[in-house]
Every structure is written in C-alpha cells, then in structure tokens.
Protein backbone atom coordinates (compact mmCIF):
# COMPACT_ATOMS: atom_id res chain seq x y z
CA UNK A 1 141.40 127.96 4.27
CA UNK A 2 141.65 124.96 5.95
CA UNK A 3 144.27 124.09 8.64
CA UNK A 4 144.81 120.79 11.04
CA UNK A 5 147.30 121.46 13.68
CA UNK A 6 148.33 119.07 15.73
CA UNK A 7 150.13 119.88 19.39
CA UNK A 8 151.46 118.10 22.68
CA UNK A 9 148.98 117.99 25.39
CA UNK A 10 151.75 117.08 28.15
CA UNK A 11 155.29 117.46 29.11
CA UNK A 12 158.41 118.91 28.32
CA UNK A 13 157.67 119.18 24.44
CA UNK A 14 154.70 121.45 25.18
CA UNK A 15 157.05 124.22 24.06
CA UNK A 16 156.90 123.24 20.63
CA UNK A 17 153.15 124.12 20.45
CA UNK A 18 154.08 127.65 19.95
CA UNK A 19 156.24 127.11 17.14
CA UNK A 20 154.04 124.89 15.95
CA UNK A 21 151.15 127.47 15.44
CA UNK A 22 153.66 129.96 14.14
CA UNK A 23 154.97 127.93 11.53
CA UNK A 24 151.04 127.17 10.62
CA UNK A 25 150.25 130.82 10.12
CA UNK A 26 153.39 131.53 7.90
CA UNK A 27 152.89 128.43 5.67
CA UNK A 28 148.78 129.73 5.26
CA UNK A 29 150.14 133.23 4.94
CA UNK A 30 152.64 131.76 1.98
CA UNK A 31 149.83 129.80 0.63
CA UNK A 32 147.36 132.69 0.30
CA UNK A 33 150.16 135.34 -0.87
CA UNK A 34 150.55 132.44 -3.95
CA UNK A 35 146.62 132.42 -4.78
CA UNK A 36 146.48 135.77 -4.82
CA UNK A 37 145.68 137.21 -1.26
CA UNK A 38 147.33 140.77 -0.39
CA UNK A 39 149.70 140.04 2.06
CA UNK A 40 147.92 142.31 4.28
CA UNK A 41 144.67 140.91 3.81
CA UNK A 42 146.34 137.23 4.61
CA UNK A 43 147.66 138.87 8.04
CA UNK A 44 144.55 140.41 9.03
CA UNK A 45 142.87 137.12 8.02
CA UNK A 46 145.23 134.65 10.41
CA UNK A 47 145.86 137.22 13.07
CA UNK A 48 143.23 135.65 15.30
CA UNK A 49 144.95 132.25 15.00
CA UNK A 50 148.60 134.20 15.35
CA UNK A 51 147.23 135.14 18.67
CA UNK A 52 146.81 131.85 19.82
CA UNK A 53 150.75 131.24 19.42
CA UNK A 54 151.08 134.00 21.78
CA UNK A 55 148.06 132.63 24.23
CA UNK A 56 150.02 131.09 27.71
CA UNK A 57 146.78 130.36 29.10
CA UNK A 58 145.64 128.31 26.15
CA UNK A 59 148.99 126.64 25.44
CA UNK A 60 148.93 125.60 28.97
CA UNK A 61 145.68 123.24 28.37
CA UNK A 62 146.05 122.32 24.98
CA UNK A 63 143.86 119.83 22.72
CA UNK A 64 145.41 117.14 20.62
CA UNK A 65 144.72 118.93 17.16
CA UNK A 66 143.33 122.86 16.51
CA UNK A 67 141.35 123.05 13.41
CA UNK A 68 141.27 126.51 12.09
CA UNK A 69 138.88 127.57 9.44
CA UNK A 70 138.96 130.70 7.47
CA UNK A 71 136.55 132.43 4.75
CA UNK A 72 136.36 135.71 4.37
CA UNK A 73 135.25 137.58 7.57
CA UNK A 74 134.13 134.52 8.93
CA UNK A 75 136.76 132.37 11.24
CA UNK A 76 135.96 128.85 13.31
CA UNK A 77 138.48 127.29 16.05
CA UNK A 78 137.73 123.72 16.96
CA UNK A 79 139.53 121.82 19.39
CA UNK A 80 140.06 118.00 18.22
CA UNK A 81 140.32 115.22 20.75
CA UNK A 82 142.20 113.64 18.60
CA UNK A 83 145.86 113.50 16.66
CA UNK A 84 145.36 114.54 13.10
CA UNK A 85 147.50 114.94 10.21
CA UNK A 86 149.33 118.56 10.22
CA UNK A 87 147.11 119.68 6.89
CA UNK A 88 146.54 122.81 5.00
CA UNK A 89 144.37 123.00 2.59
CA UNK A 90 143.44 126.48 1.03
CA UNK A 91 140.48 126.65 -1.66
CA UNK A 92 137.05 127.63 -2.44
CA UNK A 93 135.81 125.29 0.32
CA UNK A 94 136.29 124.16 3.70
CA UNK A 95 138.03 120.70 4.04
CA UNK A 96 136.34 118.56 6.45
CA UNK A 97 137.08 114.56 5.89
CA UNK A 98 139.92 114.80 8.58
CA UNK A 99 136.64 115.88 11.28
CA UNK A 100 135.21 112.39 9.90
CA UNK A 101 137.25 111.04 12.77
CA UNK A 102 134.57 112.35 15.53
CA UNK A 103 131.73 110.26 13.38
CA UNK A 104 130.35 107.85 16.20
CA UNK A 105 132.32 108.85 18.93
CA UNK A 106 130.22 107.76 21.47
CA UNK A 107 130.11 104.44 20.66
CA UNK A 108 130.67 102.55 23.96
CA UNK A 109 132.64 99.80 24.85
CA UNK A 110 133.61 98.79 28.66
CA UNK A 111 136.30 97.89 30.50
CA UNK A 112 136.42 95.21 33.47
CA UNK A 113 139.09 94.97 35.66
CA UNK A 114 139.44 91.43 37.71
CA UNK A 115 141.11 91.40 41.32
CA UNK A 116 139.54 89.86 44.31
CA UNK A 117 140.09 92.94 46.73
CA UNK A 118 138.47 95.30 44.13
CA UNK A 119 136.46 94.51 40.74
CA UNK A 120 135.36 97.72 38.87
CA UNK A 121 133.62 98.10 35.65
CA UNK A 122 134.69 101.36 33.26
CA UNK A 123 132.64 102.42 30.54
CA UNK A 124 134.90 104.22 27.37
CA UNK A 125 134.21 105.69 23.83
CA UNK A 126 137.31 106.59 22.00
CA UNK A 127 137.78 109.57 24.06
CA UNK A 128 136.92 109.13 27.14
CA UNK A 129 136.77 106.44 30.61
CA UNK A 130 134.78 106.32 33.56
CA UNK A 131 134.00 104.17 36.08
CA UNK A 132 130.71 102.85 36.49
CA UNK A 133 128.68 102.47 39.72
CA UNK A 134 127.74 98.73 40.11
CA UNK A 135 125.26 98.97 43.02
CA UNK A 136 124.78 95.78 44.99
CA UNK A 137 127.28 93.92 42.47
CA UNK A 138 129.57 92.42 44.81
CA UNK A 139 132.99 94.63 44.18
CA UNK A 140 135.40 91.79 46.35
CA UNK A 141 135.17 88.23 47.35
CA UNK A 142 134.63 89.03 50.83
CA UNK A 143 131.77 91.10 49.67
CA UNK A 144 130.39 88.25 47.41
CA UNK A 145 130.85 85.49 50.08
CA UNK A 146 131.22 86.93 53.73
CA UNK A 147 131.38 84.27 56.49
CA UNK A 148 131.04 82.07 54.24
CA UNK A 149 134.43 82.78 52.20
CA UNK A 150 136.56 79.37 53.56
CA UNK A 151 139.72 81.52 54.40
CA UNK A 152 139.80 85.14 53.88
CA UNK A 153 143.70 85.36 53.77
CA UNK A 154 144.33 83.99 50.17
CA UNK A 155 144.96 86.38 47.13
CA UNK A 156 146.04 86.37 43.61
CA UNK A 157 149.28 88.53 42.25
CA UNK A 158 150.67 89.43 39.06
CA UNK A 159 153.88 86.66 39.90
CA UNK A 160 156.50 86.42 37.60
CA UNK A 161 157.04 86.35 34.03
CA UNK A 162 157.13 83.12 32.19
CA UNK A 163 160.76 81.89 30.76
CA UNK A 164 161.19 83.85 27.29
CA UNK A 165 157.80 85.48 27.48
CA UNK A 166 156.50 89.05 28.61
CA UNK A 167 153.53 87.79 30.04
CA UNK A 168 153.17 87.51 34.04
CA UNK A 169 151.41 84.15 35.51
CA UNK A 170 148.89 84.26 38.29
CA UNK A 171 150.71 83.04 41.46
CA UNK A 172 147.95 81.73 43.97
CA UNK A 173 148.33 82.09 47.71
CA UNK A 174 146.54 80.29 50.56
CA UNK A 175 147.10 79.43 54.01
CA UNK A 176 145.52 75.84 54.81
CA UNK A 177 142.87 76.51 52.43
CA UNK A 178 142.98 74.01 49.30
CA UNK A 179 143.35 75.50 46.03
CA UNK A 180 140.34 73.82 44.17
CA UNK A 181 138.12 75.60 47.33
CA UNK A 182 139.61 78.74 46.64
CA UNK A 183 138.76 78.58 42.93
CA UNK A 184 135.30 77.28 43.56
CA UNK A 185 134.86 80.38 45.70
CA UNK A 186 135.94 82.60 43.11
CA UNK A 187 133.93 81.50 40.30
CA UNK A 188 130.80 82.35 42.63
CA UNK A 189 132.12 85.47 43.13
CA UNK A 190 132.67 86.05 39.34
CA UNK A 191 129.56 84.76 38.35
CA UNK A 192 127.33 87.26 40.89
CA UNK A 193 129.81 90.03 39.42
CA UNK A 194 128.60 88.61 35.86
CA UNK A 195 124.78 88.60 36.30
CA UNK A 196 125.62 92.37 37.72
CA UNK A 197 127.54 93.42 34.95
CA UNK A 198 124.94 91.65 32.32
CA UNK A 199 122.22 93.53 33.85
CA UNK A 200 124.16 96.79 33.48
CA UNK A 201 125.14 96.50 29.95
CA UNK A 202 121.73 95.24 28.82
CA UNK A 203 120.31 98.28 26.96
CA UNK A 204 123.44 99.73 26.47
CA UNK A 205 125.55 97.17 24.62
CA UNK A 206 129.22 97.04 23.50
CA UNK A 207 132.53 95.18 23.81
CA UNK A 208 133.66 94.14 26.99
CA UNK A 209 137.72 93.96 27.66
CA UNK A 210 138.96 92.07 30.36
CA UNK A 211 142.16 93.34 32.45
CA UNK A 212 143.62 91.29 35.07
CA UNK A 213 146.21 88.53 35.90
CA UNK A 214 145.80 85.35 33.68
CA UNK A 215 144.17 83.13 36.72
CA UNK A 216 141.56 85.82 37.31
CA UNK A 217 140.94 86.04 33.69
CA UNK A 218 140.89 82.31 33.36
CA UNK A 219 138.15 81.95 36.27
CA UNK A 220 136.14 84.80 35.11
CA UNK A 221 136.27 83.66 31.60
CA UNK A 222 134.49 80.31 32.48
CA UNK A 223 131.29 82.01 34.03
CA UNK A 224 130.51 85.16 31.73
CA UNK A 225 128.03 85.37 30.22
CA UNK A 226 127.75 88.27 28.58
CA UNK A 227 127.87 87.99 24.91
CA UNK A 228 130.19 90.60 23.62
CA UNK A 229 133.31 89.77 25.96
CA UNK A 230 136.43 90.26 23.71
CA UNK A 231 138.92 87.55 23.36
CA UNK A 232 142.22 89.31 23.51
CA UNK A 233 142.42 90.82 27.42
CA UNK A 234 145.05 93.15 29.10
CA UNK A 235 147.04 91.17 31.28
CA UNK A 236 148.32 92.01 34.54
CA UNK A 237 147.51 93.86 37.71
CA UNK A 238 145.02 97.06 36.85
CA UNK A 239 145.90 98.93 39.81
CA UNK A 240 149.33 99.33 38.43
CA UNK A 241 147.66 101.34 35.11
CA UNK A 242 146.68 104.59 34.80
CA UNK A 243 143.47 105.25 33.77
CA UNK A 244 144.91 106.81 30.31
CA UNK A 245 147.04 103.66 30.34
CA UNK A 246 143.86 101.42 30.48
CA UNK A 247 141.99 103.22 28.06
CA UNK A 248 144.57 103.44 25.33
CA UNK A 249 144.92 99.72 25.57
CA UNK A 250 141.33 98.67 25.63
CA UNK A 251 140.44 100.92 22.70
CA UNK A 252 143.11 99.37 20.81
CA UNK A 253 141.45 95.81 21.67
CA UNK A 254 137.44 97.08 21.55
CA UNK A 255 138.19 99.34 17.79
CA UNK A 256 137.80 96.66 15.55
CA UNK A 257 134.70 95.31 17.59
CA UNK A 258 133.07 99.03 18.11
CA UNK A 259 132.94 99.89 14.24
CA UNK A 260 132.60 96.42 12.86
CA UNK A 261 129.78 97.77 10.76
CA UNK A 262 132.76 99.34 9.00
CA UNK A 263 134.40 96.07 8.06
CA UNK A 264 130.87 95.02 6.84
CA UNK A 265 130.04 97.74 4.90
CA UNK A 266 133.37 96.56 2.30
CA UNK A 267 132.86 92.83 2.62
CA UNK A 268 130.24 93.04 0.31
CA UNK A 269 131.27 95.91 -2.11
CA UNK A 270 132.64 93.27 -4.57
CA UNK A 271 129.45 91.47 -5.40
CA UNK A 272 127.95 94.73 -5.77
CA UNK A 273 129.90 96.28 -8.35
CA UNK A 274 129.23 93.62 -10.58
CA UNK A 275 125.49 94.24 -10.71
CA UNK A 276 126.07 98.07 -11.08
CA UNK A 277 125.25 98.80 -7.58
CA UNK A 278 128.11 99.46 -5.87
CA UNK A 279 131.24 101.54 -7.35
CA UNK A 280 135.42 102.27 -6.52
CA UNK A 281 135.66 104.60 -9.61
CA UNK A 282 136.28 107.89 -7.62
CA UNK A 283 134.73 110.24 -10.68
CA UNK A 284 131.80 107.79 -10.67
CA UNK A 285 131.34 107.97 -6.69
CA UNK A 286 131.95 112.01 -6.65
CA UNK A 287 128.63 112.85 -8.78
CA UNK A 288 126.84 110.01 -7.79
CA UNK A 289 127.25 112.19 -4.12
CA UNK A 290 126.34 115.09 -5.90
CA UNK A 291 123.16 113.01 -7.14
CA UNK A 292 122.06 112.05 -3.35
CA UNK A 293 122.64 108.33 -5.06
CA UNK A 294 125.23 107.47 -2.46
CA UNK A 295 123.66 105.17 0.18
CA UNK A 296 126.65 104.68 2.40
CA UNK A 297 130.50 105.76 1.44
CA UNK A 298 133.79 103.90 2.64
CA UNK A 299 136.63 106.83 2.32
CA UNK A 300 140.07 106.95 3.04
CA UNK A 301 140.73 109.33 6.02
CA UNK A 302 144.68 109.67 5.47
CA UNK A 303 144.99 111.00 1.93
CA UNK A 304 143.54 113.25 -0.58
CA UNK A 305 142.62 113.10 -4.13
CA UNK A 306 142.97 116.74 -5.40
CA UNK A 307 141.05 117.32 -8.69
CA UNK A 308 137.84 119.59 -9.98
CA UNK A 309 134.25 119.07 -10.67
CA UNK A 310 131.68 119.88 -13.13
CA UNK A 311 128.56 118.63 -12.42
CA UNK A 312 126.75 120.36 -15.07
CA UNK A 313 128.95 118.68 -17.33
CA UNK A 314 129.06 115.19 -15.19
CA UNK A 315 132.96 115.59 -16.00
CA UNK A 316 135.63 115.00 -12.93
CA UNK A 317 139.27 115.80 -13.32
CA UNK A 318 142.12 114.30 -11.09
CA UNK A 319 145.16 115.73 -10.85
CA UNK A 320 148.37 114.94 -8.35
CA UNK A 321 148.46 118.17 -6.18
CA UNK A 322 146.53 120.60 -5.23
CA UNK A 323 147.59 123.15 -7.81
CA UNK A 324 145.57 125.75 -7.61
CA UNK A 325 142.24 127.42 -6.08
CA UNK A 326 140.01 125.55 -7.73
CA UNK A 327 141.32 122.13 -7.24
CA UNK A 328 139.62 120.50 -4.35
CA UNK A 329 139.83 117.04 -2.38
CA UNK A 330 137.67 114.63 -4.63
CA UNK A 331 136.68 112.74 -1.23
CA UNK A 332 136.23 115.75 1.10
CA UNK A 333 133.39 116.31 -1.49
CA UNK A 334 132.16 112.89 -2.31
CA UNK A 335 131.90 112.70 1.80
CA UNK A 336 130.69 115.74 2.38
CA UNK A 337 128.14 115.46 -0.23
CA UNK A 338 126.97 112.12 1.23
CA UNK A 339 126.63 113.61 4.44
CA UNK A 340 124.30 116.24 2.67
CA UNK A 341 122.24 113.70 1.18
CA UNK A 342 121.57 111.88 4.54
CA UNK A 343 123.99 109.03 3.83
CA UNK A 344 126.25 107.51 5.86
CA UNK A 345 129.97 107.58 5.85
CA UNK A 346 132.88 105.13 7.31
CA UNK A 347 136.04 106.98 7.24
CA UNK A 348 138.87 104.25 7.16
CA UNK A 349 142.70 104.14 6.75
CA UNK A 350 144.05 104.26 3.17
CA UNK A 351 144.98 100.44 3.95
CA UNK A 352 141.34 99.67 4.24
CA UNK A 353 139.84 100.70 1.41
CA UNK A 354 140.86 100.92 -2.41
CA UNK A 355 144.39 101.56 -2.95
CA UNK A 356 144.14 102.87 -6.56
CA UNK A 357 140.88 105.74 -5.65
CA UNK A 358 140.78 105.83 -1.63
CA UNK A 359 137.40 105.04 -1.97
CA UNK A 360 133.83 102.83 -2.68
CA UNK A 361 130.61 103.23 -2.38
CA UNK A 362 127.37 101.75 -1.97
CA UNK A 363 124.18 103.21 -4.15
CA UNK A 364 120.86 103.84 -3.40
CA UNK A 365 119.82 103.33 -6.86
C-alpha cells in the first residue's frame, strides 16, 4: 500500500491534519478489507500510521505531504517537502512517480535583492533559501563609494503605483545632488556588486532573479553581467517580503529556467518518432523500460494509467481504474523501471506531455 497525504504546515487549519490522517487510515483499511485483507490484519498493518493521528508532538511540526508505505511487516514514513496529490494506491507494488517530484532538488538558482542601504544575494533550490555571504562585495553605496559618494542623503523608495497598474515606480530623492550624478554613482556601485556576484556564481551556476524597485532594477540591469540573469524580476521593496514570500516568487520565475533540460528533452521527441527512435505509445514505452531501452523518459506526474503487464508475453493491458490487485500504474513502472536501468526521468504536468498516454520516451536503441 501506497498512501500520499497531504497536511497544513501553519495556522488555524492545522487541526484538520488529524482528521486528515484518520480519514487516510479508514479509506486504506476499506481498500484492503475489499482485496481481501482480514480486517484485523489491515488494523494491525496501519496502526503505526493511526498513531500518528494521535501524535501532538508531530502534528505540531508537520511536513507538507506524509508518504506512508506498507508491505507486509515492513512499513516506511517519509516526510515530503512538498504538496502532493492525496493518493492511495494499494497493489503488489509500491507507487513511487508522485516522489519523482524530489528528482533534482538541489538545483540552484539565486536571488538578488537591489536597495542602496542593503544589497544581499540568496541562494534557493525548490525547497529551500539562504543568504549568501558576499565578502568584500560592497553590500551599500556608501560601502561601494565612501567619501567619494557626492551626497550621502539620497535614496530610492518603492513610490506609488502607476495610474491603472499594480506596479510601484521608483521615486528618486536628493538634496542638491543632480540626478544624472546620483545614477552615475549607482551604476558603480552595481557594477562592483556585479563582478562580486559573477565571481560567486562562477562554478556554481544558475538563474539569477532580480527583486527590487523598477529604478534599481533598471540601473542594475544595464551593468550585469552575469549571463543567466532572468528577465521577469520581483518588483518592489525586498525588505517588505518574507523570506518564504521571496522564495515562492522567485521559484515561480527561476522553474522554467532551472529544469529547462526538461523542455528540451520533448522539443525533439517528434523528429524522433519518425525514425523509430523515440515513442508516446505507453505499452511500447512500458517494456521498452522493462528492456533497459529507455534512454531518458518524459512522464506525467499528476495522473495514472492503471493497467497490467506481461513481459514474458510483451503484452500490456490498460484499463480505466485501478480495479483490482494486480492492476498497477503503467508509468509508476515505465519510471521506475527507467530509473532501474540508469536512465533518466523528467516528471512533468499532464499539460506537458502527451495528452492521450501521459507519456514519451527517448530510446537507447
């Protein structure tokens, strides 16, 4: 058995996590009684994960999905960083594709936020945020330009919105300073935050997302040189984000960037079918898995294709549901079998791949 929970990390709907859980162990319970389980056997099989609707402690710092898995005597609990699908699945096998999400996870990207009394640069997967130390990188203009800096009173804010639009324009400030001076002085400062953030990123790589007000952005924009600075930016003033806030929105700008291999690895799926070397059939893909043939596998992550194998036979069956113990999730195998035959899988939504079989694939041979 197979079972994706997800539950609420924060706030006054933390109380549903309980019920939650419950309501997990008496659908697997219902599930098992159906293929044949003794209902006593089905207890004694989900009482460790019964338990955990009853754990305060654990409810009190929960993850974003519990995964349990259970065979037998043998019982796994994995906490998912992620929101998953509610799922049960209960079969001959455990179902893994919705894990597929945690492939590449520490794929970086980075975040730079822009203010002239305090630049910082954030380095993110999709879990995670933290700021980075930038050593002798000038972190504010009067760092970058000390005595030099022509008058130390002017400073950039968030200003107001712009008639029918959401987005807030840089108002500059200055007193007796001229305004071309004042940009002149912070395009030096941008550019010595530049060659310190190029330096940083050298060996490690990844999209960089800008966040600051639109003048900032505008400035720094002119000077970087870094090569993987995104277009689209998060405007307004950082400070006012939490760092949850900021990383939610950057990933959402750096995702497409981060797994762009993704993208690449359907652009050219077409060509390949036609010579024979590429496939969408889904009974086709499934024992070419089983055959170690599959080179690299585009599946989707939100559905499932229920059905049953023969290899012996090379014959596939698909069916709608999952109607009995033997049916399994055609792409939970054809990805796990990939996996098994060292070959590389890009889980993507439904949307992304083949409508009609939730899948394609790329041969070895």
């Amino acid at each position: 058995m197979s079972c994706y929970t997800p539950l609420v990390r924060a706030g006054p709907e933390m109380q549903q996590n309980p019920i939650r859980l419950k309501n997990a162990v008496r659908l697997a319970s219902l599930e098992l009684s159906k293929q044949g389980l003794d209902e006593r056997e089905a207890e004694r099989m989900l009482a460790p994960m019964a338990r955990l609707s009853e754990d305060y402690e654990f409810l009190q710092h929960p993850v974003d999905t519990l995964a349990v898995f259970v065979a037998d005597e043998r019982l796994e609990i994995h906490r998912i960083p992620v929101v998953l699908p509610e799922l049960l699945v209960v079969g001959a096998r455990f179902h893994v594709k919705p894990l597929l999400t945690l492939v590449d996870t520490d794929r970086p990207f980075h975040v730079l936020t822009l203010d002239q009394h305090g630049v910082a640069l954030y380095s993110a997967t999709r879990f995670d945020i933290r700021e980075v130390d930038l050593g002798d990188t000038p972190r504010t203009l009067e760092d970058a330009l000390g005595h030099e800096l022509t008058d130390p009173s002017l400073q950039v804010h968030s200003g107001v919105a712009r008639p029918g639009s959401n987005r807030r324009v840089g108002v500059y400030h200055t007193q007796g300073g001229g305004k071309d001076e004042a940009k002149r002085e912070l395009e030096v400062f941008f550019h010595r935050v530049d060659q310190g953030i190029v330096e940083r990123l050298r060996t490690v790589g990844g999209p960089l997302v800008l966040a600051g007000v639109e003048y900032l952005l505008a400035i720094y924009r002119g000077v970087n040189s870094y090569a993987h600075l995104m277009d689209e930016v998060i405007e307004g003033t950082p400070k006012l984000l939490s760092g949850e806030q900021l990383h939610r929105r950057a990933w959402a700008i750096a995702e497409p960037a981060v797994f762009r291999d993704r993208e690449a690895a359907l652009s050219g799926i077409d060509n390949l079918v036609a010579v024979g070397k590429a496939s969408r059939e889904l009974a086709t893909v499934v024992l070419a898995a089983y055959d170690g043939r599959v080179e690299t596998l585009v599946v989707a992550l939100d559905e499932q294709r229920w059905g049953t194998i023969d290899v012996a036979r090379r014959r596939v069956k698909s069916f709608l549901t999952q109607s009995d113990a033997n049916g399994v999730d055609l792409l939970d195998v054809a990805a796990a079998q990939t996996l098994l035959h060292a070959g590389t899988v890009f889980p993507l939504p439904r949307t992304h791949v083949l409508a009609n079989s939730g899948i394609a694939a790329v041969f070895r041979y």
